[in-house]
N, C-alpha and C. Protein backbone atom coordinates (compact mmCIF):
# COMPACT_ATOMS: atom_id res chain seq x y z
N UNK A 1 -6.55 -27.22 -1.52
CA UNK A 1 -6.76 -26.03 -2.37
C UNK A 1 -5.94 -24.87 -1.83
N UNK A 2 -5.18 -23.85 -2.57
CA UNK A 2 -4.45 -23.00 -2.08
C UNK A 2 -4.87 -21.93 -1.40
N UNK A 3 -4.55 -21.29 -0.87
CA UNK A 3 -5.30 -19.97 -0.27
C UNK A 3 -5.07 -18.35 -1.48
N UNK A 4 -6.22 -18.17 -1.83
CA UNK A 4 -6.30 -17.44 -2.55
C UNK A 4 -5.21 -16.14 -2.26
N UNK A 5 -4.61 -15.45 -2.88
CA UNK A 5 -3.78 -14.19 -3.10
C UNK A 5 -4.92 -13.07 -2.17
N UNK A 6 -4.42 -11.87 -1.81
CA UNK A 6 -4.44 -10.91 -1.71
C UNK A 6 -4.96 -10.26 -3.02
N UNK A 7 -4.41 -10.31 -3.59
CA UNK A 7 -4.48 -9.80 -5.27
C UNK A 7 -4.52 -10.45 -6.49
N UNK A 8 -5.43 -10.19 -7.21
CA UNK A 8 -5.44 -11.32 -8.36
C UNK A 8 -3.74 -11.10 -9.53
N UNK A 9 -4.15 -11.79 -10.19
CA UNK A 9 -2.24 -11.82 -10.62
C UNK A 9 -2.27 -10.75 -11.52
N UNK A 10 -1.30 -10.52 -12.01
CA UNK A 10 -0.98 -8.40 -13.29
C UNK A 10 -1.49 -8.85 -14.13
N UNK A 11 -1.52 -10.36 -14.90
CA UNK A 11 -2.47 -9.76 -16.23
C UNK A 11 -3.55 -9.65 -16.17
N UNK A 12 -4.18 -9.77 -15.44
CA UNK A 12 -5.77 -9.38 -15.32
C UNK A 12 -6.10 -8.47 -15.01
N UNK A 13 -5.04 -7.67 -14.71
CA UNK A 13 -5.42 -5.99 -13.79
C UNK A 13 -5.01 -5.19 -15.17
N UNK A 14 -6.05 -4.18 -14.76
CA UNK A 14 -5.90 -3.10 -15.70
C UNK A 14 -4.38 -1.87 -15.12
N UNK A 15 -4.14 -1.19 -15.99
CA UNK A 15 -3.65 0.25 -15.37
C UNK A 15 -4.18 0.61 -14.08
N UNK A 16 -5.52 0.77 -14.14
CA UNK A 16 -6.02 1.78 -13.19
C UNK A 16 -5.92 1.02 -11.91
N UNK A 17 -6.46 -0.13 -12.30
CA UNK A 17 -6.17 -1.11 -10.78
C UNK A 17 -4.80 -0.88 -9.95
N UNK A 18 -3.98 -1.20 -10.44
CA UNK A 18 -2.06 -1.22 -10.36
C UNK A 18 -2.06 0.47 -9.51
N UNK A 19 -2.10 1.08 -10.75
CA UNK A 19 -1.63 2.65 -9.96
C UNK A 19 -2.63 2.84 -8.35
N UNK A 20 -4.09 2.57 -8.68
CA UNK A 20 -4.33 2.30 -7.09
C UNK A 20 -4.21 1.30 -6.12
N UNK A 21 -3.14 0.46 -6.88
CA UNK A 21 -2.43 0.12 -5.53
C UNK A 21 -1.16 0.37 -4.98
N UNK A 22 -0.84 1.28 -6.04
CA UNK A 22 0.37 1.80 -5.94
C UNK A 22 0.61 2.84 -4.91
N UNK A 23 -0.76 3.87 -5.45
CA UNK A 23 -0.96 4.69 -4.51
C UNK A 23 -1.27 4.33 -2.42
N UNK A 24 -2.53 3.34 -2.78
CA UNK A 24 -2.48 3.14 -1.53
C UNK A 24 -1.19 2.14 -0.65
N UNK A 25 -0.24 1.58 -1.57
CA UNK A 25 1.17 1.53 -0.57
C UNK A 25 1.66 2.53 0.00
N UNK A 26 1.79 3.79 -1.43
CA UNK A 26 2.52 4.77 -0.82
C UNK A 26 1.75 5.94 0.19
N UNK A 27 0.90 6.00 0.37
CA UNK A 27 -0.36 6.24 1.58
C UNK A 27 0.01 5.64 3.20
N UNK A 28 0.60 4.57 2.60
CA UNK A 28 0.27 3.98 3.99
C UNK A 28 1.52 3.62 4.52
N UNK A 29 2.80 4.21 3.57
CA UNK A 29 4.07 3.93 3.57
C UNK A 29 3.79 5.72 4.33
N UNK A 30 3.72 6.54 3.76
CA UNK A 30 3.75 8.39 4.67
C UNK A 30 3.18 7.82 5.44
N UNK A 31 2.09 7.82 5.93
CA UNK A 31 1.22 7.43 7.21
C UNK A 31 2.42 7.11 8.06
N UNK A 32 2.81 5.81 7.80
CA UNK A 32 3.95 5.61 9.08
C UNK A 32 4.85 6.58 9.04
N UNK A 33 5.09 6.67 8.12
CA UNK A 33 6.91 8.04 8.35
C UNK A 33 6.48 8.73 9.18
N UNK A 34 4.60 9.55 8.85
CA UNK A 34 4.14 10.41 9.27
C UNK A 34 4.25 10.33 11.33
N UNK A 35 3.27 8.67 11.10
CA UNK A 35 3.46 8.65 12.30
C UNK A 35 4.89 8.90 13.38
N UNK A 36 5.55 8.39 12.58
CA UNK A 36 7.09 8.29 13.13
C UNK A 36 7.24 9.59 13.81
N UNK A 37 7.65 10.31 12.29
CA UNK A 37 8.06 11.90 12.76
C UNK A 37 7.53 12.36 13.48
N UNK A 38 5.58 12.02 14.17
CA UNK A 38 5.21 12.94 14.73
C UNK A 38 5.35 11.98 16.35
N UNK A 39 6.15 11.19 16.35
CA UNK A 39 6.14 10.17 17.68
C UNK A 39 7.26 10.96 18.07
N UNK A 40 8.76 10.94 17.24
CA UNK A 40 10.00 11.77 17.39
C UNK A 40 9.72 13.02 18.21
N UNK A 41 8.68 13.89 17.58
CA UNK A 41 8.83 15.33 17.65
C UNK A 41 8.21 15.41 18.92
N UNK A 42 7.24 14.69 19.36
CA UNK A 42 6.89 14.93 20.78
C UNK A 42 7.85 14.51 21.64
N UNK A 43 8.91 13.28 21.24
CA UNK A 43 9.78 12.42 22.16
C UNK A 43 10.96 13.49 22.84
């Protein structure tokens, strides 16, 4: 049996589903930059 997805597949997701996961990539995509820049700025 396969190992289930992370995520169920796009046609079953609504809009609202999608954009919040859209959002929380791009959350967690700043987070690191964030982290970055603030690793740099002390370095």
């Amino acid at each position: 049996m396969p190992r289930p997805g992370p995520r169920p597949p796009k046609e079953r997701r609504g809009p609202i589903e999608a954009s919040l996961d859209n959002t929380a990539e791009t959350l967690s995509i700043l987070d690191v930059h964030l982290a970055r820049s603030e690793y740099t700025a002390k370095a």
